[in-house]
Protein backbone atom coordinates (compact mmCIF):
# COMPACT_ATOMS: atom_id res chain seq x y z
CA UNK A 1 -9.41 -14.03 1.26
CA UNK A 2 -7.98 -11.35 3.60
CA UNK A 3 -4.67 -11.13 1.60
CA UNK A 4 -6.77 -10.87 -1.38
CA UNK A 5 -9.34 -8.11 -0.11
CA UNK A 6 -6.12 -5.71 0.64
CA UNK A 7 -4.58 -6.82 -2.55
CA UNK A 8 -7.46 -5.62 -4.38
CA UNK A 9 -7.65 -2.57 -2.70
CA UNK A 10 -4.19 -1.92 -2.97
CA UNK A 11 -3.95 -2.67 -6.83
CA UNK A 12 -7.34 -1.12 -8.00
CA UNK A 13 -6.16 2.27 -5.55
CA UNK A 14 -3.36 1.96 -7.53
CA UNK A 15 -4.83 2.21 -10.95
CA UNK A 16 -7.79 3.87 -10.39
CA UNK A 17 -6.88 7.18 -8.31
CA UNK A 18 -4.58 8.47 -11.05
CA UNK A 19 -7.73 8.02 -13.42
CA UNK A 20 -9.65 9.68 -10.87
CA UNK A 21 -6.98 12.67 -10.74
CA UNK A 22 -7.16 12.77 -14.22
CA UNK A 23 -10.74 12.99 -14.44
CA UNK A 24 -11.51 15.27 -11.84
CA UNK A 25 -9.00 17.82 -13.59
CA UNK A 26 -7.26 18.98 -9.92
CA UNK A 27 -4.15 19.79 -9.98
CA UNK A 28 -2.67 19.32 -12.94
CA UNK A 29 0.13 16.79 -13.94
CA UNK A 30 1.78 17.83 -11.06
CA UNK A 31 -0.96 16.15 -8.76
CA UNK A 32 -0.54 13.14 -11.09
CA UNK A 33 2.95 12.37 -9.96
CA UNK A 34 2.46 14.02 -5.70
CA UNK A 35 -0.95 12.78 -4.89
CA UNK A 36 0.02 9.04 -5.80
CA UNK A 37 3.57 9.96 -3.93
CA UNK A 38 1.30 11.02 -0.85
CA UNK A 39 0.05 7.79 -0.72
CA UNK A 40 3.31 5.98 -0.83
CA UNK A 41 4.51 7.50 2.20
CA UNK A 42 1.25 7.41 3.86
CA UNK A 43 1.79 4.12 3.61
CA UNK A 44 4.75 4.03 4.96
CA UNK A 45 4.62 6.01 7.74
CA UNK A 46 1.51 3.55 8.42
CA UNK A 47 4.02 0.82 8.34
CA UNK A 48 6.57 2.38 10.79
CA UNK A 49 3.62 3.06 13.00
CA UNK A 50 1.55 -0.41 12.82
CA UNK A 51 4.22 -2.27 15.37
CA UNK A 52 2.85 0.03 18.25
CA UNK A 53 -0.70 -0.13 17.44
CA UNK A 54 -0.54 -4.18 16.66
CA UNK A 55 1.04 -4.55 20.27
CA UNK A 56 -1.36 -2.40 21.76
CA UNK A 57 -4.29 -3.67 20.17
CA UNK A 58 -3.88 -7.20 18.04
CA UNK A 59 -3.47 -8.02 14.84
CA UNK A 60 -7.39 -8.24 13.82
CA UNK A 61 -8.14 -4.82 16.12
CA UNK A 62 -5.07 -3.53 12.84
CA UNK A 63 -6.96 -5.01 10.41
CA UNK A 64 -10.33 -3.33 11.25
CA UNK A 65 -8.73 -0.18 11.57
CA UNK A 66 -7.06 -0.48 8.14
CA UNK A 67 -10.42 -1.47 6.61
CA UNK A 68 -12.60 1.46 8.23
CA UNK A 69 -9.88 4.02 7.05
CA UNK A 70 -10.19 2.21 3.56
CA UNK A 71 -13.78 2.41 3.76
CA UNK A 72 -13.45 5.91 4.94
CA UNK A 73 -11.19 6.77 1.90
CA UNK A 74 -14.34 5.48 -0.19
CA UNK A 75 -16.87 7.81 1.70
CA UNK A 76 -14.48 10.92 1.18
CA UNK A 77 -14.13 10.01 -2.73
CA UNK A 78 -17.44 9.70 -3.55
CA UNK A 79 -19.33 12.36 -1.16
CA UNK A 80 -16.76 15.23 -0.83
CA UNK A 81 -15.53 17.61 -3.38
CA UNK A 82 -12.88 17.21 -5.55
CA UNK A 83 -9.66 19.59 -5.22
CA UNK A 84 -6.01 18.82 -5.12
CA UNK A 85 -6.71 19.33 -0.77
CA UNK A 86 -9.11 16.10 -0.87
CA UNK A 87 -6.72 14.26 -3.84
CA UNK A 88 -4.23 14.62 -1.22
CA UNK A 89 -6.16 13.28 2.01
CA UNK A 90 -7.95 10.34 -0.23
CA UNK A 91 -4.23 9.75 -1.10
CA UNK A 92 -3.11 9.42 2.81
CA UNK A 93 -6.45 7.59 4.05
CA UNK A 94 -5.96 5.06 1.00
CA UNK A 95 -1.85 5.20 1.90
CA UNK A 96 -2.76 4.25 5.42
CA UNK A 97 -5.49 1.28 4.91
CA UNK A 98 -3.24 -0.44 2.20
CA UNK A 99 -0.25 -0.90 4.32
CA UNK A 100 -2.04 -1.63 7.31
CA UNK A 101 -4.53 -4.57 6.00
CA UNK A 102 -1.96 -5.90 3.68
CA UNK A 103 0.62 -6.17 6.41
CA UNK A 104 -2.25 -8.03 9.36
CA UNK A 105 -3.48 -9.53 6.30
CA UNK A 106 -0.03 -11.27 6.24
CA UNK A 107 0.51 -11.67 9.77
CA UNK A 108 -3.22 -13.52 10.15
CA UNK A 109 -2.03 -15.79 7.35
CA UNK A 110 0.98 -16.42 9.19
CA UNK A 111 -1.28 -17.18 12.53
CA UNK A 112 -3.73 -19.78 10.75
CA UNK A 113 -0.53 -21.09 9.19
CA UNK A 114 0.82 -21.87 12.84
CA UNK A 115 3.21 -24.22 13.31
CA UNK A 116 2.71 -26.33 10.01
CA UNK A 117 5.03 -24.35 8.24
CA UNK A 118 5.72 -27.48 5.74
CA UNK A 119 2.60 -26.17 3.75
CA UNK A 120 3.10 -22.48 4.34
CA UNK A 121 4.19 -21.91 0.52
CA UNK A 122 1.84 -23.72 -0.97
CA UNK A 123 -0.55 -21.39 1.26
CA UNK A 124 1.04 -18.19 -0.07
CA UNK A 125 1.47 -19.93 -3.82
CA UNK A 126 -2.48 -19.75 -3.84
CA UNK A 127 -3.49 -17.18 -1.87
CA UNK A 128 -1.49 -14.89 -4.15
CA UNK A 129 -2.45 -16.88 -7.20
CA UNK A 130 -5.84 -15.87 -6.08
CA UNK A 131 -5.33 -12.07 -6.10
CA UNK A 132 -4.25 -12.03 -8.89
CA UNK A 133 -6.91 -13.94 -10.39
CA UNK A 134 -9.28 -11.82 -9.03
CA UNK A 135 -7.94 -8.40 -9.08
CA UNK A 136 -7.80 -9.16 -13.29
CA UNK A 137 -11.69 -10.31 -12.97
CA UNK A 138 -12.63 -7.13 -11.43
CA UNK A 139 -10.29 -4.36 -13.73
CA UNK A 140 -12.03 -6.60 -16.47
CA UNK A 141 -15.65 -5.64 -14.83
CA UNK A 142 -15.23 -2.34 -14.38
CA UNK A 143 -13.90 -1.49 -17.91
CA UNK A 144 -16.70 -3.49 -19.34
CA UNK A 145 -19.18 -1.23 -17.33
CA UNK A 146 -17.39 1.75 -18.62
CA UNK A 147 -19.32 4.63 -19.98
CA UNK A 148 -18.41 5.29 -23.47
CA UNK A 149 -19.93 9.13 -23.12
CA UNK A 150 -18.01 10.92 -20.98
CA UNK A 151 -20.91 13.16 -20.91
CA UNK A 152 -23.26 11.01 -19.34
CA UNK A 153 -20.97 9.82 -16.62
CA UNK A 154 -18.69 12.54 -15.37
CA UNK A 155 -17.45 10.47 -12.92
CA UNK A 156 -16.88 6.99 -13.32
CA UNK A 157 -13.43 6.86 -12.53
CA UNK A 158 -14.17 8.30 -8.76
CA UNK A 159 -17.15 6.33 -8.53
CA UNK A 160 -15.23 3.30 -9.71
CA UNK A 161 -12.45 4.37 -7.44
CA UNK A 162 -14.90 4.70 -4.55
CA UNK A 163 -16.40 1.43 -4.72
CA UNK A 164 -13.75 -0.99 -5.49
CA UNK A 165 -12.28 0.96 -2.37
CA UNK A 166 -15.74 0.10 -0.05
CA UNK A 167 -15.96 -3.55 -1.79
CA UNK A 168 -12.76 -4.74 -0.80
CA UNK A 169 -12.83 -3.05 2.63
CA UNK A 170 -15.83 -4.86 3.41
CA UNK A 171 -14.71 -8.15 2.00
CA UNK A 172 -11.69 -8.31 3.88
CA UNK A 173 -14.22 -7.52 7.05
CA UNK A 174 -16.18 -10.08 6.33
CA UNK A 175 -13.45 -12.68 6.15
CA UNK A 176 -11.46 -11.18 9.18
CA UNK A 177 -15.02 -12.27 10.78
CA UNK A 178 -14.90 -15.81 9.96
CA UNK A 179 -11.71 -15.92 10.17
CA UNK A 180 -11.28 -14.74 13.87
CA UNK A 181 -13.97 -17.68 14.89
CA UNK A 182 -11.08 -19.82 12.99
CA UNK A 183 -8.54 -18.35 15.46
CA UNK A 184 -10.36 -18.16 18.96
């Protein structure tokens, strides 16, 4: 569930910032095409950066990092303003969280894995099977729950954008929980 939980954030960040972009009306079509671009290499410079900070600290100390600055990119969509300043910093937080939890998420896989690599794709074969399976039950949710009136909610797409964000941040917290009583 900890591959899935950054999946999801990764994939529903993915799809549901431009909306919020959109909706919010900053920047243009220009910030349609930069702010998701900020997040790309937010992500990574993340990356580059995550083989320090995983040797310092562990590969579940990562993952709780990634998943506060996920949850942090959450708090910042839903409570601050919107402007093309905060599209931009949503863009690095979210950047940042994705590529850190999806890469521990990987090497904690690899961990309970172990030394029984003989099952190791079958692991991965459902684990992604799972995400995707999920992620599709979720976008499904959330467009069922859309407001027809745009009137009546402004802003479901940041709202929408701000808790699939939070949701899947604390999921994958939750798991990295049981999960570390799986590895100690």
């Amino acid at each position: 569930m900890l591959y899935v939980a950054s999946r999801l954030f990764i994939t529903l960040a993915t799809v549901y910032l431009p909306l919020y972009i959109e909706e919010s009306k900053v920047g243009g079509k220009q910030a349609l095409a930069s702010v998701p671009l900020v997040s790309y290499v937010s992500s990574f410079v993340a990356a580059l950066l995550l083989k320090h900070i995983n040797r310092a600290c562990g590969t579940k100390v990562c993952y709780f990092l990634g998943a506060v600055i996920g949850i942090l990119a959450a708090v910042v969509t839903e409570l601050i303003g919107s402007s093309t300043t905060v599209a931009c910093a949503i863009a690095v937080l979210i950047g940042a969280a994705s590529s850190i939890t999806m890469v521990t998420a990987l090497s904690v896989t690899a961990e309970l894995i172990g030394s029984r690599t003989e099952r190791s794709a079958l692991v991965y074969s459902i684990v992604t099977f799972l995400d995707k399976i999920i992620t599709g039950l979720v976008v499904i949710l959330i467009e069922r729950w859309r407001c027809n009136d745009q009137e009546l909610c402004p802003s479901y797409n940041r709202d929408a954008l701000s808790a699939v964000c939070a949701s899947s941040m604390i999921l994958g917290l939750v798991t990295l929980l049981s999960v570390s009583r799986c590895l100690t």
